[in-house]
N, C-alpha and C. Protein backbone atom coordinates (compact mmCIF):
# COMPACT_ATOMS: atom_id res chain seq x y z
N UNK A 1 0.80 -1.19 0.00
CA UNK A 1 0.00 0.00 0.00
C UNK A 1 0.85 1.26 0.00
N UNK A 2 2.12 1.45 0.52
CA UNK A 2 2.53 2.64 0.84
C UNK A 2 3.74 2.55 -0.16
N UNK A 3 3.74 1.92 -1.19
CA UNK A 3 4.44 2.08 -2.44
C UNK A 3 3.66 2.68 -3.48
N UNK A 4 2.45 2.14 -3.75
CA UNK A 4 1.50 2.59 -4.38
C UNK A 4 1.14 3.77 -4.06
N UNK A 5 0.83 4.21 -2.92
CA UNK A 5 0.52 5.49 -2.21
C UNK A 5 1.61 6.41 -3.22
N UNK A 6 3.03 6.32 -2.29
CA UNK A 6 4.39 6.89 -3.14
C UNK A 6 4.06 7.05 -4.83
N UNK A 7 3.88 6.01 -5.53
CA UNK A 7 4.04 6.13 -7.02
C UNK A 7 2.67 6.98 -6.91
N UNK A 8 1.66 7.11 -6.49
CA UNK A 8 0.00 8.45 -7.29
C UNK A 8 0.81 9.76 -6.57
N UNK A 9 1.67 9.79 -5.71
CA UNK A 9 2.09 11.00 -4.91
C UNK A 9 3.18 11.86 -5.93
N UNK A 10 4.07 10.91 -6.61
CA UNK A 10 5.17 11.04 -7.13
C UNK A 10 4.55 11.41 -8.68
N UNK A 11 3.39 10.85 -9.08
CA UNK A 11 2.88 10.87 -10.35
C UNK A 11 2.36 12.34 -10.14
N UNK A 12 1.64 12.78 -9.78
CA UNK A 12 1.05 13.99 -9.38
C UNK A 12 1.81 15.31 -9.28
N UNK A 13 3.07 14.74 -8.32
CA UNK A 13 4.14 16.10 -8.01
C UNK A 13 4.50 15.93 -9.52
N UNK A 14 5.04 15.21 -10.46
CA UNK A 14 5.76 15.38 -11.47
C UNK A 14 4.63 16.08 -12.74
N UNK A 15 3.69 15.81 -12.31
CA UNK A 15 2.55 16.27 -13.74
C UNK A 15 2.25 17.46 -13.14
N UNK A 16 2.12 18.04 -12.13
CA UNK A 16 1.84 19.30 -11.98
C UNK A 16 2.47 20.59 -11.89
N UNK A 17 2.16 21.94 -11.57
CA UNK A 17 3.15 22.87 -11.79
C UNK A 17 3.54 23.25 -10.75
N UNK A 18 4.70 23.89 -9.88
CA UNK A 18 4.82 24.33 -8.87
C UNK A 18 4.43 25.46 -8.49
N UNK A 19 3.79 26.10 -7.36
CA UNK A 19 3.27 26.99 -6.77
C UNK A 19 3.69 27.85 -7.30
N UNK A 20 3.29 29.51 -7.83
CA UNK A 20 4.37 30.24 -7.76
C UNK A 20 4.41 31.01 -6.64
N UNK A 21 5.75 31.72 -6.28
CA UNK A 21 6.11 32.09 -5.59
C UNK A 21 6.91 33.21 -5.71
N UNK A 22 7.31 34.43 -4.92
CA UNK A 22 8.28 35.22 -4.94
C UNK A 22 9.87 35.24 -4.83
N UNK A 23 9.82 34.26 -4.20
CA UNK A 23 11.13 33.83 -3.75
C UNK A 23 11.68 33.03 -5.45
N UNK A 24 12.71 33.28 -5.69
CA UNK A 24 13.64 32.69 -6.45
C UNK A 24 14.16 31.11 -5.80
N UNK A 25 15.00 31.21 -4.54
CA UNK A 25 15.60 30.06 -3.85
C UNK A 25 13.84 28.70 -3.86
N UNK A 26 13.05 29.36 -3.61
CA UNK A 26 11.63 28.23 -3.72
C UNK A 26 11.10 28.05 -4.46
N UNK A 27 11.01 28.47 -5.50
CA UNK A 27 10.73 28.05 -6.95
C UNK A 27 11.52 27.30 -8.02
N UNK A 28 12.78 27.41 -7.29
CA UNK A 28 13.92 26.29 -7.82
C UNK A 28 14.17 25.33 -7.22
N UNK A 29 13.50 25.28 -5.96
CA UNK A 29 13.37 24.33 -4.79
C UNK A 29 12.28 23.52 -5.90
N UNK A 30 11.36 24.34 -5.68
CA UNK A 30 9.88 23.15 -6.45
C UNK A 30 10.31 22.66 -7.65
N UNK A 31 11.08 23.12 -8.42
CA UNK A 31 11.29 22.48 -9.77
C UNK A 31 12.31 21.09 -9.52
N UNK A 32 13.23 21.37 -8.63
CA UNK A 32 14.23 20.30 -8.09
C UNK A 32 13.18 19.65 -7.77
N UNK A 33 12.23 19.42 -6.90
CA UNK A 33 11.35 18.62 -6.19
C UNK A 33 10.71 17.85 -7.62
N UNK A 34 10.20 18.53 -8.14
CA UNK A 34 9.49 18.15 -9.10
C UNK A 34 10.48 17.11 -9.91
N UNK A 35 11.35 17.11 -10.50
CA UNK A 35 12.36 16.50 -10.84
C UNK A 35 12.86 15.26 -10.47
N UNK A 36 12.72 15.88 -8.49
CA UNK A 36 13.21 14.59 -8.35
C UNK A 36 11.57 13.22 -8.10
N UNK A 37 10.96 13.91 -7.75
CA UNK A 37 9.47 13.15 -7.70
C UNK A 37 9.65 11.97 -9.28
N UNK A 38 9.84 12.91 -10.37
CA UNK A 38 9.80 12.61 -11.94
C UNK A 38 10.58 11.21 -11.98
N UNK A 39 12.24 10.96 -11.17
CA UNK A 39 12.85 10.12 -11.27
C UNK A 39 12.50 9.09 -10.12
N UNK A 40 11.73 9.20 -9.08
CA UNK A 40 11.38 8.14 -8.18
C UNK A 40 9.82 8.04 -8.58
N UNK A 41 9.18 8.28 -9.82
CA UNK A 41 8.27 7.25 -10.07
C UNK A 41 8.47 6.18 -10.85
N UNK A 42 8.93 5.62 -11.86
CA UNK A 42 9.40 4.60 -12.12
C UNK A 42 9.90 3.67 -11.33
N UNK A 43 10.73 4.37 -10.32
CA UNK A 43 11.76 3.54 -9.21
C UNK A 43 10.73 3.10 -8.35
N UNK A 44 9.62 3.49 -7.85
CA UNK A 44 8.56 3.04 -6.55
C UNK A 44 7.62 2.36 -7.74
N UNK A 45 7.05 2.81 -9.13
CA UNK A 45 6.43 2.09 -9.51
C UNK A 45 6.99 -0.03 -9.36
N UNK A 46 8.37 0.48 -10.28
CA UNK A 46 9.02 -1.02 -10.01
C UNK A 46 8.95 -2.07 -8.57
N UNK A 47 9.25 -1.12 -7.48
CA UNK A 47 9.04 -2.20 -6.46
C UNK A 47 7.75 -2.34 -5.54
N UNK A 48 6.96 -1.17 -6.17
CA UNK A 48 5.44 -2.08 -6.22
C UNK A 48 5.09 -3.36 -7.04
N UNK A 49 5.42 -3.19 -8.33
CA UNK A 49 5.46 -4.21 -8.87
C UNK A 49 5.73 -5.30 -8.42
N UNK A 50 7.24 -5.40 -8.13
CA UNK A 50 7.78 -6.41 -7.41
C UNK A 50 7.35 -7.17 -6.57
N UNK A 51 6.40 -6.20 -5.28
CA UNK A 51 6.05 -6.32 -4.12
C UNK A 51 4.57 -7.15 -4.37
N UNK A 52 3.52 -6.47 -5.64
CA UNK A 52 2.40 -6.92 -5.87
C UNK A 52 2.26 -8.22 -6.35
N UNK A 53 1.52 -9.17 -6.18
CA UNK A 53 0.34 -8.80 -5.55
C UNK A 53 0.74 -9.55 -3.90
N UNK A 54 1.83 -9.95 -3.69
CA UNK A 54 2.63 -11.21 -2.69
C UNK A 54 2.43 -10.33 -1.78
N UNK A 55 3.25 -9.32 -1.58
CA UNK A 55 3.69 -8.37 -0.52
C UNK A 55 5.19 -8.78 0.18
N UNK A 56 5.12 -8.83 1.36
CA UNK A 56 5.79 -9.45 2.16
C UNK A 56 5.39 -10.10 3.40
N UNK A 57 5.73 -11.41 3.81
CA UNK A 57 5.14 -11.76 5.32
C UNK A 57 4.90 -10.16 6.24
N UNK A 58 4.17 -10.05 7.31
CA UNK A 58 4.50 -9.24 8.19
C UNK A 58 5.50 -9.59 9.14
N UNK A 59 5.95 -8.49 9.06
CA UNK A 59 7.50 -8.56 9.93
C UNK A 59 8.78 -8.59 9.43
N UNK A 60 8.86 -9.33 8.06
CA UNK A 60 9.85 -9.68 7.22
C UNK A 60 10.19 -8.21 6.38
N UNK A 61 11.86 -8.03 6.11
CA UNK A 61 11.97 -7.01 5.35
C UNK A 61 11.72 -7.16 4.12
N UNK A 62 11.64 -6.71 2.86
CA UNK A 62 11.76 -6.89 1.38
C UNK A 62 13.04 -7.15 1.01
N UNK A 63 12.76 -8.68 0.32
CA UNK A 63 13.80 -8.80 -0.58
C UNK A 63 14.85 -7.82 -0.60
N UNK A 64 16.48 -8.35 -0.87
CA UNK A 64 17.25 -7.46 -0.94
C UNK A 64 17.21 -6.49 -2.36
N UNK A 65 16.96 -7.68 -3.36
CA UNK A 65 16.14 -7.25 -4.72
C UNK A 65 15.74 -5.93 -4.64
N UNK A 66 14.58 -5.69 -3.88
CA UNK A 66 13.40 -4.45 -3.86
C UNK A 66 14.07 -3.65 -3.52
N UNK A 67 14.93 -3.73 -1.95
CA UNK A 67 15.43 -2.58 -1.48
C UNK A 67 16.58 -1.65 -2.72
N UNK A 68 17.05 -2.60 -3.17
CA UNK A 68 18.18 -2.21 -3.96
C UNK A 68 17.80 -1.07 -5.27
N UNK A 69 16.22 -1.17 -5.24
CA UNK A 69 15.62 -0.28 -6.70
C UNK A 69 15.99 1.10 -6.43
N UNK A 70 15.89 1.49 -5.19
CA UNK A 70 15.96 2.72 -5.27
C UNK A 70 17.26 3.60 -5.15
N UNK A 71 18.05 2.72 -5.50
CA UNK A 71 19.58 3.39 -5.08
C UNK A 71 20.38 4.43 -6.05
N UNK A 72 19.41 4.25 -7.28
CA UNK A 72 19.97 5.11 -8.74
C UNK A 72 19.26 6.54 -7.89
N UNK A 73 18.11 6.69 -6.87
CA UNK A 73 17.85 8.03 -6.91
C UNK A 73 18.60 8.50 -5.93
N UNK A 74 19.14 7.95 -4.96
CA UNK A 74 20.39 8.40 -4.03
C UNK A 74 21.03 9.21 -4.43
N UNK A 75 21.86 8.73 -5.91
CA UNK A 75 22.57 8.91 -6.33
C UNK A 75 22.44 10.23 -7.12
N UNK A 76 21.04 10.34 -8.10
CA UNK A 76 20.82 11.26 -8.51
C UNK A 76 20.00 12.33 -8.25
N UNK A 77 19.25 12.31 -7.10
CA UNK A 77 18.34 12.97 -6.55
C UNK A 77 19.34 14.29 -6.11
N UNK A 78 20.61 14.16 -5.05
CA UNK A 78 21.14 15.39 -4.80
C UNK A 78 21.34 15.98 -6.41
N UNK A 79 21.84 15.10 -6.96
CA UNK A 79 22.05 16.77 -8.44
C UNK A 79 21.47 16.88 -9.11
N UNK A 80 20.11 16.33 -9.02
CA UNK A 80 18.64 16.90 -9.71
C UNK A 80 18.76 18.40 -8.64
N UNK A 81 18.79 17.99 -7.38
CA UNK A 81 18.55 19.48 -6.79
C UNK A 81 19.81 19.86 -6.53
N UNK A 82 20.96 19.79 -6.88
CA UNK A 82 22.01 21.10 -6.63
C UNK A 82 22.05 21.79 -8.34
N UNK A 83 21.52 20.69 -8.98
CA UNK A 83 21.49 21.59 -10.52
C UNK A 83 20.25 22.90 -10.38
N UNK A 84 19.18 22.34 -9.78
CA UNK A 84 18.10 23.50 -9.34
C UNK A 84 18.70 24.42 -8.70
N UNK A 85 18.94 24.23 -7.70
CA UNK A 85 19.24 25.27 -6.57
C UNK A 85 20.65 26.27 -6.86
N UNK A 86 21.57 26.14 -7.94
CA UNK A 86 22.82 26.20 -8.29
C UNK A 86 22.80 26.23 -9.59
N UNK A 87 21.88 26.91 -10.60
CA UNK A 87 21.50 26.45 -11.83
C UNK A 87 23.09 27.05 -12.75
N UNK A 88 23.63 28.16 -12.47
CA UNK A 88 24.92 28.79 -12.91
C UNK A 88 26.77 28.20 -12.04
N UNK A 89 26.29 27.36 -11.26
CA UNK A 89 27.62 26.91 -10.80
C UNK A 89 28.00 26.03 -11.76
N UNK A 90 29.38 26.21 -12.19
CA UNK A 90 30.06 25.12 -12.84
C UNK A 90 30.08 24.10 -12.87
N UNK A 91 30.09 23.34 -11.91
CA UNK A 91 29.85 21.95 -11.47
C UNK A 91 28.15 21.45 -12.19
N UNK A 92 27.30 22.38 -11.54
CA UNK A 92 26.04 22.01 -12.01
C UNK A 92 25.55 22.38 -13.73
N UNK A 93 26.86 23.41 -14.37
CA UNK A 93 26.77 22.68 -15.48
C UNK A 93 27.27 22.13 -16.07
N UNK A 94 28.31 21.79 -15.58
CA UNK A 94 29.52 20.08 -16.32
C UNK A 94 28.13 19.16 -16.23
N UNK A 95 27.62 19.19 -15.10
CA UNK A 95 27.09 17.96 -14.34
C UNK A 95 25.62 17.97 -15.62
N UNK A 96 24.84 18.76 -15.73
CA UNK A 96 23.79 19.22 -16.16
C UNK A 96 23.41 17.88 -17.32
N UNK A 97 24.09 17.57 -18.30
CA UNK A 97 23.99 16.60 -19.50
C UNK A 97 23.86 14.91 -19.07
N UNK A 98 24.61 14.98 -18.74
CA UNK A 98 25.11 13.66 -18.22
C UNK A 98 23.90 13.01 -17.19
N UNK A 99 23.73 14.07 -16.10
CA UNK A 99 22.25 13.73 -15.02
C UNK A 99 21.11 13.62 -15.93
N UNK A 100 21.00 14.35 -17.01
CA UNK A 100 19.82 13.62 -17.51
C UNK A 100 19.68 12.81 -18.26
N UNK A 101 20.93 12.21 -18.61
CA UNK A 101 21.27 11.44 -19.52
C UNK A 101 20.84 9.82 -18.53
N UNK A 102 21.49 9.78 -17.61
CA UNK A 102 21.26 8.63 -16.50
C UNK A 102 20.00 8.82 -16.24
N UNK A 103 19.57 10.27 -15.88
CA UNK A 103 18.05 10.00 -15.74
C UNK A 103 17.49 9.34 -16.56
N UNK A 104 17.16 9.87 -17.68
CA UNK A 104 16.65 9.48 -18.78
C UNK A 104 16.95 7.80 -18.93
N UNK A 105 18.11 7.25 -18.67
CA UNK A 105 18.12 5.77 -18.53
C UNK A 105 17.35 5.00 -17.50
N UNK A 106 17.83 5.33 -16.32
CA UNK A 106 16.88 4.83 -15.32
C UNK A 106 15.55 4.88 -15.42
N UNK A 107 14.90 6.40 -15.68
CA UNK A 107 13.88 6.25 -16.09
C UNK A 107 13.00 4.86 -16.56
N UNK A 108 13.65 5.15 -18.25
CA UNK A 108 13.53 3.90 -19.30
C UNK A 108 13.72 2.80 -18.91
N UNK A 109 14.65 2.24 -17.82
CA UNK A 109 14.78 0.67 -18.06
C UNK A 109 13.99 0.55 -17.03
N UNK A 110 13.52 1.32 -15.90
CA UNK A 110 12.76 0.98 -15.07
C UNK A 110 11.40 0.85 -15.35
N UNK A 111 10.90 1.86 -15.89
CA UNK A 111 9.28 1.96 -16.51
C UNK A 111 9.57 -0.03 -17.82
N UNK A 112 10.17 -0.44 -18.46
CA UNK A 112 10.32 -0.96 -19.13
C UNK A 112 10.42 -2.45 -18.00
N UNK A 113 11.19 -2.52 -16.97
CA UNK A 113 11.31 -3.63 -16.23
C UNK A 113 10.16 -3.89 -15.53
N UNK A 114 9.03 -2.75 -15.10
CA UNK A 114 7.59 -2.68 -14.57
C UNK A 114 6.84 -3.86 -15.50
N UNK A 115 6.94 -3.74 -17.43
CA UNK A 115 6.03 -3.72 -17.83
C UNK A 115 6.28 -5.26 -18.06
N UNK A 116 7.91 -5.34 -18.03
CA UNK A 116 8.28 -6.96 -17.95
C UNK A 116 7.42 -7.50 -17.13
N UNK A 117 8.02 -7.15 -15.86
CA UNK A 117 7.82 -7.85 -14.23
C UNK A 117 6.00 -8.29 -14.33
N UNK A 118 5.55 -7.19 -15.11
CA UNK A 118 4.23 -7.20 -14.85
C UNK A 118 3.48 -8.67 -15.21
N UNK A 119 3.85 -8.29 -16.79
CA UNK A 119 3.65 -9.54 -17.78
C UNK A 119 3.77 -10.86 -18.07
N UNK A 120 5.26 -10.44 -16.83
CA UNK A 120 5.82 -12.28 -16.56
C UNK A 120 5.00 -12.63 -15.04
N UNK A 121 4.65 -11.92 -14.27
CA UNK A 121 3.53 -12.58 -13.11
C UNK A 121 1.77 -12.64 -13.87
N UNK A 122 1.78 -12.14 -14.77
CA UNK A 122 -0.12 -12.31 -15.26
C UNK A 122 0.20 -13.42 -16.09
N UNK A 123 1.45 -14.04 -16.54
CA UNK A 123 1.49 -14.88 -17.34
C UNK A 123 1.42 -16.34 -16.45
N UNK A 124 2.21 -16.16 -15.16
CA UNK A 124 2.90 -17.41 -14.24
C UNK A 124 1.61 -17.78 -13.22
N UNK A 125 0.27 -17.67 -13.64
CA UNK A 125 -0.61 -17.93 -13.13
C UNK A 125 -1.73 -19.03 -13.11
N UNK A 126 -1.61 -19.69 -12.57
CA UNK A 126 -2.80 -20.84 -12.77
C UNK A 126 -4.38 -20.57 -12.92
N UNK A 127 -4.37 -19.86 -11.98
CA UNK A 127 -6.13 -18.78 -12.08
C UNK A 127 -6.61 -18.28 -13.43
N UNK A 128 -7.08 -18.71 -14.07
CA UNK A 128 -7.52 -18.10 -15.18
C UNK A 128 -8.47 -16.91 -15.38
N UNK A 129 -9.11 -16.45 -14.13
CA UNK A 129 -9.92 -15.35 -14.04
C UNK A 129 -8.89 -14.35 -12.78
N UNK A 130 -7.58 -14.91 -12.28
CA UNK A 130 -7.08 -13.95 -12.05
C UNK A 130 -6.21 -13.77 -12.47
N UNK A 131 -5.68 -14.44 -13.32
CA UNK A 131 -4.84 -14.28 -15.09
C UNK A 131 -5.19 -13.39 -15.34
N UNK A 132 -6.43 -13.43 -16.19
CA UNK A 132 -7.14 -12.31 -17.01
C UNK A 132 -7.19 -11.04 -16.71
N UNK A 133 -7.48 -10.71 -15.41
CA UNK A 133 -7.01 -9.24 -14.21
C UNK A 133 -6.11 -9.35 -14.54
N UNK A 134 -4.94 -9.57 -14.12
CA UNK A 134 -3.41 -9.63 -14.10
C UNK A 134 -3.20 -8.71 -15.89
N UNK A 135 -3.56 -9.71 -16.53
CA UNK A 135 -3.03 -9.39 -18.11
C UNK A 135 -3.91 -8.00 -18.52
N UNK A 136 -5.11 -7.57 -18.10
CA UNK A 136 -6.25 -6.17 -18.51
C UNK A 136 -4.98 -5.38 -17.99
N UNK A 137 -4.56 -5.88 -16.51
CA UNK A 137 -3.50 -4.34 -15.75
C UNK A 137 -2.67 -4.19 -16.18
N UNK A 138 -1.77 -5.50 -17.14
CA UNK A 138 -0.55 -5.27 -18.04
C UNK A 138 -1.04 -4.55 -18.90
N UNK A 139 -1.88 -4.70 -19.98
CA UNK A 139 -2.11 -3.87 -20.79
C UNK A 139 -2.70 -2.61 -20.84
N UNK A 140 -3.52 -2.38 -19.29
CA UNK A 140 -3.17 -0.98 -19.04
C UNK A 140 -1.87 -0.04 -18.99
N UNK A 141 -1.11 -0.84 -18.01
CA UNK A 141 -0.04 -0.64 -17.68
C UNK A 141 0.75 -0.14 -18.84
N UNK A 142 0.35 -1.11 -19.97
CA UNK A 142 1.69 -0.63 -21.44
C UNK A 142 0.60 0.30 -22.40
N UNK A 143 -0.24 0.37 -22.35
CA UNK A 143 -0.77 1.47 -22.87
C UNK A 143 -1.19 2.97 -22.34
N UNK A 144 -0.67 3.02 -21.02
CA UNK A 144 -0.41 4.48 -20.31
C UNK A 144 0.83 4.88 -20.20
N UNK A 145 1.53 3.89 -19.75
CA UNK A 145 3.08 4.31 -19.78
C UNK A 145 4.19 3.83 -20.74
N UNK A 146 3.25 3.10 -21.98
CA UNK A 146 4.39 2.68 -23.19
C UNK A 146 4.67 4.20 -23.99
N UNK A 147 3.54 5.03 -24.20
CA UNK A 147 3.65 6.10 -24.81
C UNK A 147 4.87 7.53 -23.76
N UNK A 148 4.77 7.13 -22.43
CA UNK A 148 5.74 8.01 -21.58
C UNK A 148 7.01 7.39 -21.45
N UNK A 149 7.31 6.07 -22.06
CA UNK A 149 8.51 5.38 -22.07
C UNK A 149 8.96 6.34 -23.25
N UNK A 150 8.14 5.70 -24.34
CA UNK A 150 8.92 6.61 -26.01
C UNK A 150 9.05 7.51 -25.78
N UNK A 151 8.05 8.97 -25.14
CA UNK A 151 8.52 10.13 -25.06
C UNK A 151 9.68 10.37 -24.14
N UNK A 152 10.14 9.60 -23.61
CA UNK A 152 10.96 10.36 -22.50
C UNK A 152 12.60 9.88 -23.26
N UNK A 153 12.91 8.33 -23.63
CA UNK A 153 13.36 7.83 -24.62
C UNK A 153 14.11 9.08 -25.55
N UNK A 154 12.83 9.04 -26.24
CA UNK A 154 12.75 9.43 -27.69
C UNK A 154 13.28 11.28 -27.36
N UNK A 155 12.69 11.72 -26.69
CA UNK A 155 13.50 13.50 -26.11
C UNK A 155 14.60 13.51 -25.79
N UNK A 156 15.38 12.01 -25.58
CA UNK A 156 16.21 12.39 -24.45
C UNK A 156 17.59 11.92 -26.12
N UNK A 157 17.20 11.21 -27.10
CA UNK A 157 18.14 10.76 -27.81
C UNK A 157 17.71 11.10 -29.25
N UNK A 158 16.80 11.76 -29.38
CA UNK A 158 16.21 12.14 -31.18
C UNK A 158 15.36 13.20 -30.37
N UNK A 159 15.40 14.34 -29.97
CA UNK A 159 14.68 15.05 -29.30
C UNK A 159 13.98 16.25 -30.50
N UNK A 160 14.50 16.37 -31.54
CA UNK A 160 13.30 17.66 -32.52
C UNK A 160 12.72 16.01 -33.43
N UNK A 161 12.12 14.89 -33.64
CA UNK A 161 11.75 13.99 -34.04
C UNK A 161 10.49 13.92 -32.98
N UNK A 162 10.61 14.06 -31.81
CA UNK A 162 9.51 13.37 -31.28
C UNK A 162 9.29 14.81 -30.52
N UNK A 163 8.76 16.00 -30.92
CA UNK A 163 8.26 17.13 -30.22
C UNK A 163 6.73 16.68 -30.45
N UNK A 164 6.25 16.59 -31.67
CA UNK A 164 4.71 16.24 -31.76
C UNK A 164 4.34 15.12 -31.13
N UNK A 165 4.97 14.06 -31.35
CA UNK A 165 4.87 13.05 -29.92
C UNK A 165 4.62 13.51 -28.91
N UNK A 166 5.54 14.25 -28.28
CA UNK A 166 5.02 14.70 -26.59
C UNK A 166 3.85 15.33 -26.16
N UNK A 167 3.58 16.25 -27.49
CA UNK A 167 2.02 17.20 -27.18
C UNK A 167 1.07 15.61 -27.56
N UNK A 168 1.02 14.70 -28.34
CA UNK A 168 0.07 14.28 -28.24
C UNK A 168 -0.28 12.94 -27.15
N UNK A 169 0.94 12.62 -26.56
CA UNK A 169 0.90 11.96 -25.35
C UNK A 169 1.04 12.83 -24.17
């Protein structure tokens, strides 16, 4: 539940706009935020996935597997926000290409390992009417976020090719 919670929380901060504000230092705050929300939905989507529909015993931690998903945003979450907060320091623009370049990967292989993970548990099922659930949510699943895989993909490595793409997804 409180992965799922995370991924509609994380979906929301990233689709929406940030407050405005007077302050300069908080409006680059919200865009960092926003940013980093952008790169830990894929990452919480995945170990919901993981987690669904089993969970874990109570009491027991998650798989070392699960824990391990979120370690690309460790990594990139501070210079999503020192690139915000620091948008003219040198560092944050050596750094600037490259962070979204990894973003942009993680992103992708994560939204992409969701749609695996998904497909290979609606498939590994004996239930045939909870097969069928299983496989409707995969194909939800790849028809909401197959089109935000390509766009994000497709901007990040052929980016004037897929501008009309993005307005229409």
């Amino acid at each position: 539940g409180k992965c799922f919670q995370i991924c509609c929380l994380c979906f929301a901060a990233s689709l929406g706009s940030p407050p405005g504000t007077g302050s300069v230092f908080l409006s680059r705050l919200a865009f960092g935020v926003q940013d980093v929300a952008g790169l830990l939905l894929p990452l919480y989507l995945l170990r919901f996935v993981l987690l669904f529909p089993e969970g874990t015993p109570h009491g027991e931690e998650p798989r070392p597997a699960v824990r391990r998903v979120l370690w690309p945003a460790v990594v990139l979450a501070p210079l999503h926000l020192f690139g915000a907060l620091f948008p003219a320091h040198p560092v944050a623009v050596a750094l600037h290409d490259p962070v979204l370049l990894a973003t942009a990967l993680v992103f992708g292989l994560a939204l992409a390992s969701v749609l695996v993970v998904f497909l290979r548990k609606s498939r590994g099922t004996r239930d045939w009417a909870y097969g069928s659930r299983m496989r409707l949510a995969a194909w939800g699943l790849i028809l909401g976020f197959g089109p935000l895989l390509l766009t994000t993909l497709g901007n990040q490595f052929a980016p004037d090719s897929f501008r009309g793409f993005e307005r229409l997804t």
